[in-house]
C-alpha atoms as a PDB file:
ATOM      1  CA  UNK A   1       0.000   0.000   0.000  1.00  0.00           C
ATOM      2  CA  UNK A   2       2.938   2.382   0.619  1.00  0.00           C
ATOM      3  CA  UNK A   3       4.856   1.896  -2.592  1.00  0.00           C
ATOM      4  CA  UNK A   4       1.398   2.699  -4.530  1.00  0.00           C
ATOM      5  CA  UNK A   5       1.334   6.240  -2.284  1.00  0.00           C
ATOM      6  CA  UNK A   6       5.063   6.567  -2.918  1.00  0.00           C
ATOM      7  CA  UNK A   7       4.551   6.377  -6.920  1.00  0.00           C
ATOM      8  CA  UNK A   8       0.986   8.905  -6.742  1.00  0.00           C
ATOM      9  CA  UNK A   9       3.354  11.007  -4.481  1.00  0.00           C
ATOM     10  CA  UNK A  10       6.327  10.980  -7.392  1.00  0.00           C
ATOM     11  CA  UNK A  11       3.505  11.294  -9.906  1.00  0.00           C
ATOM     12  CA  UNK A  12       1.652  14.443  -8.796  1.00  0.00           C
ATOM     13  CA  UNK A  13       5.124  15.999  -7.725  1.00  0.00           C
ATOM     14  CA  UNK A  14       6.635  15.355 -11.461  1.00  0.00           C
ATOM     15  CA  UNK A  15       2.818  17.154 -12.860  1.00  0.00           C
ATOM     16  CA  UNK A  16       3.243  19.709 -10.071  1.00  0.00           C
ATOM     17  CA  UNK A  17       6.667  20.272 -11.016  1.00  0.00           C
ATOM     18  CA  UNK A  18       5.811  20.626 -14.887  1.00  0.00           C
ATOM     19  CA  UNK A  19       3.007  22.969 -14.076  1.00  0.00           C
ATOM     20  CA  UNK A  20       4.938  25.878 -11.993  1.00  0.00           C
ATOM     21  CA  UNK A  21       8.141  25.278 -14.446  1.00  0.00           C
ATOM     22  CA  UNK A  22       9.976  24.284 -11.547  1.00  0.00           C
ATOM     23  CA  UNK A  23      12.770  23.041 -13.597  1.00  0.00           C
ATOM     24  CA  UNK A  24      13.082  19.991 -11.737  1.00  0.00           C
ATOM     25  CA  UNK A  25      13.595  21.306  -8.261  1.00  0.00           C
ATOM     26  CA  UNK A  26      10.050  19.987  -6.930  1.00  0.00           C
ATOM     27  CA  UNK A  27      11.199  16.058  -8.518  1.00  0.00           C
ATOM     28  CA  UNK A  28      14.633  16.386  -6.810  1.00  0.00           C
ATOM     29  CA  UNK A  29      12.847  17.433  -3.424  1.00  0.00           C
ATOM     30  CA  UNK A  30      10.280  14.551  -3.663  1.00  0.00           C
ATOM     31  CA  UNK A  31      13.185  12.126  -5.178  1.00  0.00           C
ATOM     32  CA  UNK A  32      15.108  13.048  -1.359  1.00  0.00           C
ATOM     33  CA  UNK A  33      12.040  12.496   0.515  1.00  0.00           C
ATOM     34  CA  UNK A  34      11.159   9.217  -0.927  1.00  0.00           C
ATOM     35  CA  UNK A  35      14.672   7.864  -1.058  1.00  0.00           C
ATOM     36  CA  UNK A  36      15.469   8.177   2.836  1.00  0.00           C
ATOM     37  CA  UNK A  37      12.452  11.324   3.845  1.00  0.00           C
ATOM     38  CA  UNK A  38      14.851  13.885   3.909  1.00  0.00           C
ATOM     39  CA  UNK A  39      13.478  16.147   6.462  1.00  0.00           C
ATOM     40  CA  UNK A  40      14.900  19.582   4.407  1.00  0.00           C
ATOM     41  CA  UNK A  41      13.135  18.073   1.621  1.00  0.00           C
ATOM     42  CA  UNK A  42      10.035  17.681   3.287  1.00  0.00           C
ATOM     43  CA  UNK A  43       9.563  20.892   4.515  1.00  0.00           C
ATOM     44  CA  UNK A  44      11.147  22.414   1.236  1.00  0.00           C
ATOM     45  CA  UNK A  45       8.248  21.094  -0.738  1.00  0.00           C
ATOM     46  CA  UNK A  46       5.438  21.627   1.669  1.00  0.00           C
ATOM     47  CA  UNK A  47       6.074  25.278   2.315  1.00  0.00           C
ATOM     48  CA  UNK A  48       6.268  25.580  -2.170  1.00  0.00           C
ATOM     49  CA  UNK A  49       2.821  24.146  -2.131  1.00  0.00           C
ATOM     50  CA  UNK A  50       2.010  26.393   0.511  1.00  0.00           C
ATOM     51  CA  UNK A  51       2.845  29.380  -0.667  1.00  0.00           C
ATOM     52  CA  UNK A  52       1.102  28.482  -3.971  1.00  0.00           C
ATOM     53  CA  UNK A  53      -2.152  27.893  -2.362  1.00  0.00           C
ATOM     54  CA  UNK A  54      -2.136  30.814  -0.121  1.00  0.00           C
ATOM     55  CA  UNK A  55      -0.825  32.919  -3.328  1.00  0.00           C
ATOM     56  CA  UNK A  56      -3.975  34.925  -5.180  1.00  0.00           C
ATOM     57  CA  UNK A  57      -1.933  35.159  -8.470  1.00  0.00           C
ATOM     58  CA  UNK A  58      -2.022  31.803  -9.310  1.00  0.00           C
ATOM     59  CA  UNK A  59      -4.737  29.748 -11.151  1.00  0.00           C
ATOM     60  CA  UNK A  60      -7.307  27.425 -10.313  1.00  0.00           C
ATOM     61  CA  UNK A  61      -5.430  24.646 -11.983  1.00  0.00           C
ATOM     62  CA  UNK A  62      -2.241  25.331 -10.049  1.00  0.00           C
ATOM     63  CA  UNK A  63      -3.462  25.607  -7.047  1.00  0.00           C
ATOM     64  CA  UNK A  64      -5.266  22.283  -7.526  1.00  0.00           C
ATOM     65  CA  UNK A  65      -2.014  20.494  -8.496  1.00  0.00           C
ATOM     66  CA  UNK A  66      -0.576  21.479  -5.485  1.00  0.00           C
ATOM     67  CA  UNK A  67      -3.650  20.887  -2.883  1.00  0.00           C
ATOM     68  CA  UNK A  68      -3.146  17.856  -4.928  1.00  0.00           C
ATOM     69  CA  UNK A  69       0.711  17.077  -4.332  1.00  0.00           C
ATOM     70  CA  UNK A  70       0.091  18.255  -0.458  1.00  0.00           C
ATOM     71  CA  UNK A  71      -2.912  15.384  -0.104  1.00  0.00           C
ATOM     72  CA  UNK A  72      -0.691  12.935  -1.851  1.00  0.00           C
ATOM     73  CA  UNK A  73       2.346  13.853   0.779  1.00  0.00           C
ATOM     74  CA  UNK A  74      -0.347  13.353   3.913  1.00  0.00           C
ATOM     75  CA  UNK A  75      -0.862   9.760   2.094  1.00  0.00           C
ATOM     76  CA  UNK A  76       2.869   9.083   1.869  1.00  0.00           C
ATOM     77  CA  UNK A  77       4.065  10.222   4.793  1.00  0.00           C
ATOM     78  CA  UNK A  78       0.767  11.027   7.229  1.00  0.00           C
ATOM     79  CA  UNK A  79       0.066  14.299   8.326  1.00  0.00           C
ATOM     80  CA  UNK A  80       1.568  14.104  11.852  1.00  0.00           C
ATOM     81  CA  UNK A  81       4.817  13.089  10.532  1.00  0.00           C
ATOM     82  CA  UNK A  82       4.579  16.760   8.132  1.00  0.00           C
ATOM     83  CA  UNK A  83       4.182  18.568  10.651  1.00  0.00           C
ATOM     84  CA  UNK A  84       6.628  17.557  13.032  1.00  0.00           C
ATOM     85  CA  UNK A  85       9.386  18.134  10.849  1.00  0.00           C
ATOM     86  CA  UNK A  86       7.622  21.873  10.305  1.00  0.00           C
ATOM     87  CA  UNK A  87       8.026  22.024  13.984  1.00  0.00           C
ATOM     88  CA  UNK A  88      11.607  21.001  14.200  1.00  0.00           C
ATOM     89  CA  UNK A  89      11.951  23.786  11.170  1.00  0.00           C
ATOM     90  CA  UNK A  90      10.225  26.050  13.741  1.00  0.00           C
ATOM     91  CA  UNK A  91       8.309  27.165  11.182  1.00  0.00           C
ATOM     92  CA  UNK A  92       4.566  25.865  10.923  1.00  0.00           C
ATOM     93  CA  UNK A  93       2.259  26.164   7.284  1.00  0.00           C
ATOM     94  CA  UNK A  94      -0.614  24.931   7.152  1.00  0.00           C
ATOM     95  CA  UNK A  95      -2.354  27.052   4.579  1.00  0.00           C
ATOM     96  CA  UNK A  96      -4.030  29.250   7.562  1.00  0.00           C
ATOM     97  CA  UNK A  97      -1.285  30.409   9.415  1.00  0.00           C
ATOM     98  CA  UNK A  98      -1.519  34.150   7.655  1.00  0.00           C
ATOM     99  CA  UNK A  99      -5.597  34.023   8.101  1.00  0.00           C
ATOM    100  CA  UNK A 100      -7.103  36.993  10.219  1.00  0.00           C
ATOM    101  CA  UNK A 101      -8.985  36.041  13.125  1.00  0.00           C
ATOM    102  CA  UNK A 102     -12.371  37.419  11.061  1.00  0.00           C
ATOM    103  CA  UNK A 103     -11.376  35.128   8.134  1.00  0.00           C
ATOM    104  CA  UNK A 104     -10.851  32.065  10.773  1.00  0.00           C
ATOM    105  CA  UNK A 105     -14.397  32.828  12.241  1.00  0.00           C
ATOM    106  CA  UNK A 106     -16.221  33.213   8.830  1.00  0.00           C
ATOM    107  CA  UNK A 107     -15.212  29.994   8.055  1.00  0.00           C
ATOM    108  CA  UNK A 108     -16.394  28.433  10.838  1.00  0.00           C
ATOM    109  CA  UNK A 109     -19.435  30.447  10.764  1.00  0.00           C
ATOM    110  CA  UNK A 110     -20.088  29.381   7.056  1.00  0.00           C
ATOM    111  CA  UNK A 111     -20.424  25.731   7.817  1.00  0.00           C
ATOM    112  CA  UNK A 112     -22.718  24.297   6.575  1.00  0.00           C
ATOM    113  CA  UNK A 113     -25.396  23.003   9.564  1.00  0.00           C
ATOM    114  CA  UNK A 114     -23.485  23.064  13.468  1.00  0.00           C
ATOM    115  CA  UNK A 115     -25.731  25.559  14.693  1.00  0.00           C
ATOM    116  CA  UNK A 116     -25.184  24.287  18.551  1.00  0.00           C
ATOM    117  CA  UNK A 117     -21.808  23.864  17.765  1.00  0.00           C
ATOM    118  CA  UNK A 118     -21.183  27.150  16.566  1.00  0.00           C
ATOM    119  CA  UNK A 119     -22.939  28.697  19.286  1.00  0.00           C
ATOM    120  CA  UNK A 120     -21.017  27.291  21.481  1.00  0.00           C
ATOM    121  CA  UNK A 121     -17.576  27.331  19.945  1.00  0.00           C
ATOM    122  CA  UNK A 122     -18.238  31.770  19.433  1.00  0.00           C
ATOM    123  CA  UNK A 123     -19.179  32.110  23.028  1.00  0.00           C
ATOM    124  CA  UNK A 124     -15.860  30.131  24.012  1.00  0.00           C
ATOM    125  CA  UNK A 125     -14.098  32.400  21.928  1.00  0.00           C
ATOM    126  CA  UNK A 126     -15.562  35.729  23.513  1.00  0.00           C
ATOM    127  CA  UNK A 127     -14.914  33.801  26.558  1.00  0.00           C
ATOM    128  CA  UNK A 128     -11.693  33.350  26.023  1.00  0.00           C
ATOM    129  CA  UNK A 129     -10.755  37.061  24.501  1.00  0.00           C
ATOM    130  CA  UNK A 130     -12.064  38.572  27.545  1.00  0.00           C
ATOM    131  CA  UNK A 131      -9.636  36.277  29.702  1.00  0.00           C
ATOM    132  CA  UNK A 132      -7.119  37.240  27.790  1.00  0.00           C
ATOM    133  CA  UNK A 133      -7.815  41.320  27.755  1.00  0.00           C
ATOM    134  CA  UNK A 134      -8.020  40.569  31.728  1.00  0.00           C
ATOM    135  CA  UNK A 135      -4.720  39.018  31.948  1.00  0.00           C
ATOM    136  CA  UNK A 136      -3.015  41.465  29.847  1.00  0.00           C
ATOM    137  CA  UNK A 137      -4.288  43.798  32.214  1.00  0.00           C
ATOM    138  CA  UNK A 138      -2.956  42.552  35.454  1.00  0.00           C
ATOM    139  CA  UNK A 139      -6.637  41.333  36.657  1.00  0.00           C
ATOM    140  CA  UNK A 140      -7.684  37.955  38.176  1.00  0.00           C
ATOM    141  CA  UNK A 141      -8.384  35.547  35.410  1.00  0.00           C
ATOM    142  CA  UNK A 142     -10.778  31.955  35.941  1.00  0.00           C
ATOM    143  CA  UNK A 143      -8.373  29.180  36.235  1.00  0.00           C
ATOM    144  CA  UNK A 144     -10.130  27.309  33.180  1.00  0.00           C
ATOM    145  CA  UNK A 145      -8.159  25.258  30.791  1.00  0.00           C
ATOM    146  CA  UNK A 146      -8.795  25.687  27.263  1.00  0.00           C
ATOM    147  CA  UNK A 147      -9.498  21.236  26.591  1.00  0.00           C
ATOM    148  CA  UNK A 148     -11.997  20.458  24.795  1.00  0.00           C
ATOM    149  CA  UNK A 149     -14.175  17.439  23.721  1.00  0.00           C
ATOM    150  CA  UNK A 150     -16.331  16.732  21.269  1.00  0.00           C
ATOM    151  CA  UNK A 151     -19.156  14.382  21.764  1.00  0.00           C
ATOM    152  CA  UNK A 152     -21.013  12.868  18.187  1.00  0.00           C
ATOM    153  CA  UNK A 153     -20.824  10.480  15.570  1.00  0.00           C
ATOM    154  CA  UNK A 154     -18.215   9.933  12.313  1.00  0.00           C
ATOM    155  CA  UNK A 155     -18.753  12.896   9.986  1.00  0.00           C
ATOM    156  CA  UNK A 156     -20.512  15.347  12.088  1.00  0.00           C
ATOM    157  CA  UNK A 157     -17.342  17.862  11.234  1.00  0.00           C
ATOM    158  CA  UNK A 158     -15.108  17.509  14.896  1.00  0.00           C
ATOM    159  CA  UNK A 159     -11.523  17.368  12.818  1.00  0.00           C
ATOM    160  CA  UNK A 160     -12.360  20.578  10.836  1.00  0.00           C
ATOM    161  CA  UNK A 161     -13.413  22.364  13.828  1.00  0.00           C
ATOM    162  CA  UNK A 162     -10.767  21.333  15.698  1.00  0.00           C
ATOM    163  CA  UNK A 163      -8.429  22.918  12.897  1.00  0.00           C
ATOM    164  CA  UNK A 164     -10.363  26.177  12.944  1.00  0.00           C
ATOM    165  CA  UNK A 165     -10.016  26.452  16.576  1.00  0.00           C
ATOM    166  CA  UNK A 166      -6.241  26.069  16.724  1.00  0.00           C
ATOM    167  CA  UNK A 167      -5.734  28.753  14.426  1.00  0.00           C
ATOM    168  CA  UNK A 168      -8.197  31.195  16.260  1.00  0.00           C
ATOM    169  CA  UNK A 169      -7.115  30.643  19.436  1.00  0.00           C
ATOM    170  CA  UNK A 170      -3.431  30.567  17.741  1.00  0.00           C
ATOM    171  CA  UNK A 171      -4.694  34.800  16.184  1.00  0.00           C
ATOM    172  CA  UNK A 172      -6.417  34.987  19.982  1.00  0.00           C
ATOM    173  CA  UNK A 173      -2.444  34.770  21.653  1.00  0.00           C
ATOM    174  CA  UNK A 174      -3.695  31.721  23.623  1.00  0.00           C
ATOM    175  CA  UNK A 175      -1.048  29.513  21.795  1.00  0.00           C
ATOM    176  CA  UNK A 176       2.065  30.267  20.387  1.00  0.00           C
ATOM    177  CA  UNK A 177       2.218  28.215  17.478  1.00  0.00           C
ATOM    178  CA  UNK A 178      -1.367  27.257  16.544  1.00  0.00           C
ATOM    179  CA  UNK A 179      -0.540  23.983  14.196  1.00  0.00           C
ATOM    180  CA  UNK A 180      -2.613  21.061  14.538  1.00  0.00           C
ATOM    181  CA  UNK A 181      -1.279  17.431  15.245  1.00  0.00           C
ATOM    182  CA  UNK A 182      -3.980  14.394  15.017  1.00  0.00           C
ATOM    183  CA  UNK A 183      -3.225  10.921  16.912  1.00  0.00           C
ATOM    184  CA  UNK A 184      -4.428   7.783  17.769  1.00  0.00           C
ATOM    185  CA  UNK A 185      -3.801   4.754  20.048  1.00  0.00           C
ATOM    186  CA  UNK A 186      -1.010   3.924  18.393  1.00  0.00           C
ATOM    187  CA  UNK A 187       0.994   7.042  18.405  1.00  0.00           C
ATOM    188  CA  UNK A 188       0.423   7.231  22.238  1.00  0.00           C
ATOM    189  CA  UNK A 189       0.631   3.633  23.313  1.00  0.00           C
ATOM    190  CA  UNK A 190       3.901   1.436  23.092  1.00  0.00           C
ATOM    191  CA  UNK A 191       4.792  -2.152  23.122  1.00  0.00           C
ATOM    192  CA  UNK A 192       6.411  -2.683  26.497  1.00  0.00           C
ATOM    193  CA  UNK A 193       5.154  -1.585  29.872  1.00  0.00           C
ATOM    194  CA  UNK A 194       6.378   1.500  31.433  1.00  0.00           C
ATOM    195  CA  UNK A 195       7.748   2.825  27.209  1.00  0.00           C
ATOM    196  CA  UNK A 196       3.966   4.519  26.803  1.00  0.00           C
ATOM    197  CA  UNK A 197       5.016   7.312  29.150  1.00  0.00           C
ATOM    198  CA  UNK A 198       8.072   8.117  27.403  1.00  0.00           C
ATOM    199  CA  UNK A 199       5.869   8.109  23.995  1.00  0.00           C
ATOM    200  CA  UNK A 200       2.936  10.284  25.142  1.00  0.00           C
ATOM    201  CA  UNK A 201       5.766  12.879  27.023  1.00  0.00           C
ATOM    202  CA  UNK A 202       7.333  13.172  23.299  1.00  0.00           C
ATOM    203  CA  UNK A 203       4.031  13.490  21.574  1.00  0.00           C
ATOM    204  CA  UNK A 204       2.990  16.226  24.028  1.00  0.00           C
ATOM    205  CA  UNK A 205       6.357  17.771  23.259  1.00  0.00           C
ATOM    206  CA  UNK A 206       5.414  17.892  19.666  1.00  0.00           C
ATOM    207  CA  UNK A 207       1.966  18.825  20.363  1.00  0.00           C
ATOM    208  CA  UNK A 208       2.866  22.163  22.920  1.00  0.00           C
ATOM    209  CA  UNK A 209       1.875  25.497  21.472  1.00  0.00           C
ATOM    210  CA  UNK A 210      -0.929  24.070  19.168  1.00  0.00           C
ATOM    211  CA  UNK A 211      -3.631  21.747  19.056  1.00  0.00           C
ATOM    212  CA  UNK A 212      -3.353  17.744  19.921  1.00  0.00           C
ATOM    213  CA  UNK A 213      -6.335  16.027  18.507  1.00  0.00           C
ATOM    214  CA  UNK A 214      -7.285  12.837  20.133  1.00  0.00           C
ATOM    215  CA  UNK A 215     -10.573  11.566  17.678  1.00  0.00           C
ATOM    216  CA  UNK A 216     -12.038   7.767  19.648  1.00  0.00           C
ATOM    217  CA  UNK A 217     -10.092   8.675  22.629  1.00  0.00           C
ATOM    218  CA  UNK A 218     -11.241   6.483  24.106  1.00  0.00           C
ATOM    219  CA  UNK A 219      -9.512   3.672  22.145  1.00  0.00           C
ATOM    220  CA  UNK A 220      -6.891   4.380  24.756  1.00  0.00           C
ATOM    221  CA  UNK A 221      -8.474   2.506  26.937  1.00  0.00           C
ATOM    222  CA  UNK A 222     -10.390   0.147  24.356  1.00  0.00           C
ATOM    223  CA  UNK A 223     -12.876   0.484  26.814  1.00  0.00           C
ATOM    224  CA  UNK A 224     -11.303  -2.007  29.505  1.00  0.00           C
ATOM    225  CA  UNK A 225     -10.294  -0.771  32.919  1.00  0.00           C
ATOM    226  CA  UNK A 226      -7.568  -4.035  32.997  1.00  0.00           C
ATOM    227  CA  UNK A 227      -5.763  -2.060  30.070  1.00  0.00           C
ATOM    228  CA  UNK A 228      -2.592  -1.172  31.890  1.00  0.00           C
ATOM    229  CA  UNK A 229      -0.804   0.781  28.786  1.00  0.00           C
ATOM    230  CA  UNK A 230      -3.938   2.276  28.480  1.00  0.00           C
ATOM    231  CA  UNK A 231      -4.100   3.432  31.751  1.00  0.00           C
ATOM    232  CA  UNK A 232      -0.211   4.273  32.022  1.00  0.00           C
ATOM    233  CA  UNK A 233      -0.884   6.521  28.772  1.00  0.00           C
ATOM    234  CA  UNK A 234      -3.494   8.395  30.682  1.00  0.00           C
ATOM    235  CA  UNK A 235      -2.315   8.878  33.826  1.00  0.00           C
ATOM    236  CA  UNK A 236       0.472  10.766  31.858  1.00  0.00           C
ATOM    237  CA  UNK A 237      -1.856  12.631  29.539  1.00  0.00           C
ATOM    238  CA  UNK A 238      -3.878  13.604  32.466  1.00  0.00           C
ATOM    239  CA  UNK A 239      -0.635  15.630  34.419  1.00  0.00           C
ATOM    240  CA  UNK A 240       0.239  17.013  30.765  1.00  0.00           C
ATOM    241  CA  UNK A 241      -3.449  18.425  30.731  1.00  0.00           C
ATOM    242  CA  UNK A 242      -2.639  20.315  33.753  1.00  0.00           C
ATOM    243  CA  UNK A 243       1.432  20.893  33.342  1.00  0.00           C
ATOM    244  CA  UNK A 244       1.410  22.897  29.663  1.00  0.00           C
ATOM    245  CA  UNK A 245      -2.450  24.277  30.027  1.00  0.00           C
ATOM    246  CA  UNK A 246      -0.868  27.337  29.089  1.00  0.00           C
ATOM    247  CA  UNK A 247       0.284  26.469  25.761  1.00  0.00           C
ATOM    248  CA  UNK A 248      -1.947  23.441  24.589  1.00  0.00           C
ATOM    249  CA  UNK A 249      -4.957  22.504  23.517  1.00  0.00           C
ATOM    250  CA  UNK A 250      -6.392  18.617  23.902  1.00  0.00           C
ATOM    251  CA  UNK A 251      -9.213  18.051  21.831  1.00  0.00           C
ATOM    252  CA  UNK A 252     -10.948  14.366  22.544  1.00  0.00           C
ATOM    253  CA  UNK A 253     -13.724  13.165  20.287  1.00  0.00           C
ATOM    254  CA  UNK A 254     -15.587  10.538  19.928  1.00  0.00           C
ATOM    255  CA  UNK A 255     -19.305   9.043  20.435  1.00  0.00           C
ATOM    256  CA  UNK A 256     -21.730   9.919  23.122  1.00  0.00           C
ATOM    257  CA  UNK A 257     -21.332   6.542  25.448  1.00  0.00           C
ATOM    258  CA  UNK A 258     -17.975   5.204  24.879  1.00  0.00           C
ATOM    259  CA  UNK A 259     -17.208   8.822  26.014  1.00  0.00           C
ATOM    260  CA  UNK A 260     -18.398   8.096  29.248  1.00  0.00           C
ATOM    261  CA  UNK A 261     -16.549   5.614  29.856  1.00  0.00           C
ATOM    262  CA  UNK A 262     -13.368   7.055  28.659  1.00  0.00           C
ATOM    263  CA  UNK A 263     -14.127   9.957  30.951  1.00  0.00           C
ATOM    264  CA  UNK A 264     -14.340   7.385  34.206  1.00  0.00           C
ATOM    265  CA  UNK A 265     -11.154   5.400  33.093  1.00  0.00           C
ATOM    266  CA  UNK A 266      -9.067   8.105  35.066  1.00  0.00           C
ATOM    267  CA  UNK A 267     -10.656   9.828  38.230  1.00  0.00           C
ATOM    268  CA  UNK A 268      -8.657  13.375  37.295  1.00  0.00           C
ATOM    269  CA  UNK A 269      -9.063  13.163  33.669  1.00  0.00           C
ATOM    270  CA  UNK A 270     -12.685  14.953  33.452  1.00  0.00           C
ATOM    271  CA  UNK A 271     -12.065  18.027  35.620  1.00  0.00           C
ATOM    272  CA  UNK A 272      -9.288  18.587  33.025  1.00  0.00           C
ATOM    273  CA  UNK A 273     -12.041  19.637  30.461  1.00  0.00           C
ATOM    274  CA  UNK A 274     -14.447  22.471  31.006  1.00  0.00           C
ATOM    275  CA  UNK A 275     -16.329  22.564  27.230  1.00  0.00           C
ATOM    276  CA  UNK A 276     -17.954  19.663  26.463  1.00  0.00           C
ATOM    277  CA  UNK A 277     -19.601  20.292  22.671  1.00  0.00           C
ATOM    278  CA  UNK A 278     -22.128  18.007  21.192  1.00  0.00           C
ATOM    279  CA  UNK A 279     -22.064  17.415  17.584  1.00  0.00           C
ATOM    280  CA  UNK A 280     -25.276  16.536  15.979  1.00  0.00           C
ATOM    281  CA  UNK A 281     -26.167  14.442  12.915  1.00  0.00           C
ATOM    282  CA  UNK A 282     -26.429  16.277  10.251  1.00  0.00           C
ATOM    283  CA  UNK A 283     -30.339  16.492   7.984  1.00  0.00           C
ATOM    284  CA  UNK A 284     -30.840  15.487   4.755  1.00  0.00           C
ATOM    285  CA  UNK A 285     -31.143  18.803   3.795  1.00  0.00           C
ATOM    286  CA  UNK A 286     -27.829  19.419   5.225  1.00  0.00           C
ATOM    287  CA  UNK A 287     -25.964  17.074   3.753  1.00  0.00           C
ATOM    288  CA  UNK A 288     -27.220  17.808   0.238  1.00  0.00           C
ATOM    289  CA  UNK A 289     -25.760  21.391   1.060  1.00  0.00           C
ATOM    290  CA  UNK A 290     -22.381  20.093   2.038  1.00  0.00           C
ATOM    291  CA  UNK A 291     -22.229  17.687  -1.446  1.00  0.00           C
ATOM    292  CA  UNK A 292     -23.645  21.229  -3.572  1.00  0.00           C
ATOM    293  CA  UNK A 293     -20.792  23.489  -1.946  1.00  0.00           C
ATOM    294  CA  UNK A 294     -17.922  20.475  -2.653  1.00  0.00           C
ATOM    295  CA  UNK A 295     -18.885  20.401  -5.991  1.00  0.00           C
ATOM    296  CA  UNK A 296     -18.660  23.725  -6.663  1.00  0.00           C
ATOM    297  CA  UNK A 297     -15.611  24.123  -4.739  1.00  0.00           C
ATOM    298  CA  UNK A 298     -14.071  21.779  -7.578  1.00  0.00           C
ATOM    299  CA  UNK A 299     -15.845  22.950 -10.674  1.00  0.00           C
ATOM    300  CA  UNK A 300     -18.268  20.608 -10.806  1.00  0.00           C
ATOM    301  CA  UNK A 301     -22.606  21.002 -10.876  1.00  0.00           C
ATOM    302  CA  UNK A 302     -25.639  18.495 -11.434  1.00  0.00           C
ATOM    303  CA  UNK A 303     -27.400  17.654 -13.852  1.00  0.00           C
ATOM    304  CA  UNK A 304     -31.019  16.420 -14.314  1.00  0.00           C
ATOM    305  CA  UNK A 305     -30.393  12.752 -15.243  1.00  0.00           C
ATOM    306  CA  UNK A 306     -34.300  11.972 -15.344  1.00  0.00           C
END
């Protein structure tokens, strides 16, 4: 399966390359990165596509081939593993990093369905700008931390508003980087007991000054209070909660029951999290919207095939 997203990867960097006339450079830099993922390379060709999607002068068509070269990347290499290396560049793109905080909120705003969501997210956000107005001040500020978790089903949109709130509260001066890393079980769980705190303390590392998001948390646990790397994983998670609550955001996700659960593995770990979100289903209606605005968004429409 790899060595099929290694040859799209070559293939849409060779078109890319071809496309912007970049005489070969973008090859050489995907050559390097699939030859031993050199980690120059890597973040030489991610901030190219970058600036080519974030750059008004340039056409639809290249600015597809590269949101095109930058999907077939995630593939190859999977989109935590991008963005640590931006992090060891200390330099994170993302495509939103140069966003105003107005542009950040229209888009979440614009979503299609969410309403409680929404709601909720905007009054965290005024929330939040007040605490921060206070503290620049010299007042008292509530001792809240900013974790999060999002209660719903697949596909109710938690991921993409995770994203959007890293970079607003990344505009708001909550966190200093804003980027946005995604992991699972496996990231934070190793094979040998007492190596899973050592692996969650260097994904926390990674994950300080943005967003960590945590989607079936509680996986973790796989739902069985006899898991002990599940449970070493979160008593370690639970002191980072508290430790960096400065500087990082934990977003967990995940269904409405197996939530619950997760939430009683670990007597400390709910009082880490003061905004609990609810993501409904979406309509019918709704989701006709959502397929409507992605085909437009790629230059597609319906037709009447009575």
């Amino acid at each position: 399966m790899r060595n099929d997203y290694k040859k799209k990867f070559m293939r849409f960097a060779t078109s890319f390359d071809a496309i912007v006339d970049g005489e070969g450079d973008i090859v050489k830099l995907a050559s390097e990165i699939t030859a031993k993922e050199n980690e120059e390379a890597i973040f030489g060709i991610y901030k190219k596509i970058i600036s080519i999607i974030d750059d008004e002068d340039y056409s639809k068509e290249v600015k597809q081939a590269a949101s095109e070269l930058r999907e077939a990347l995630f593939y190859y290499l999977g989109y935590a593993n991008v963005v640590k290396v931006c992090i060891r560049e200390k330099e994170i793109i993302d495509g939103n990093g140069n966003r105003s905080l107005q542009e950040l909120l229209d888009e979440l705003n614009e979503l299609v369905g969410l309403s409680n969501v929404k709601n909720k997210v905007n009054d965290l956000i005024a929330f939040q700008k007040v605490q921060k107005i206070r503290k620049d001040r010299g007042y008292n500020t509530t001792k809240n931390t900013m974790h999060l978790a999002f209660i719903g089903n697949p596909g109710t949109g938690k991921t993409t508003v995770a994203r959007i709130v890293g970079h607003i509260y990344k505009q708001l001066g909550l966190l200093s980087k804003g980027h946005f890393i995604e992991v699972s079980r496996t990231d934070l769980i190793a094979g040998y007991q007492g190596q899973t705190a050592l692996k969650v303390k260097k994904v926390i590392e990674e994950a300080k000054g943005g967003v960590m998001f945590i989607d079936e948390a509680y996986s973790i646990t796989e739902n069985d209070h006899t898991d002990s790397y599940g449970r070493e994983c979160l008593t370690e998670l639970t002191k980072a909660l508290e430790d960096y609550r400065d500087d990082l955001v934990v977003i967990v996700a995940g269904y409405t029951d197996p939530m619950k659960l997760f939430f009683e593995s670990n007597p400390g770990l709910k009082s880490r999290f003061n905004t609990f979100i609810k993501f409904d289903d979406y309509s019918s209606e709704e989701l006709i919207n959502i397929l409507d605005s992605m085909c437009k968004k790629n230059s597609y429409k319906f037709t009447d095939v009575r």
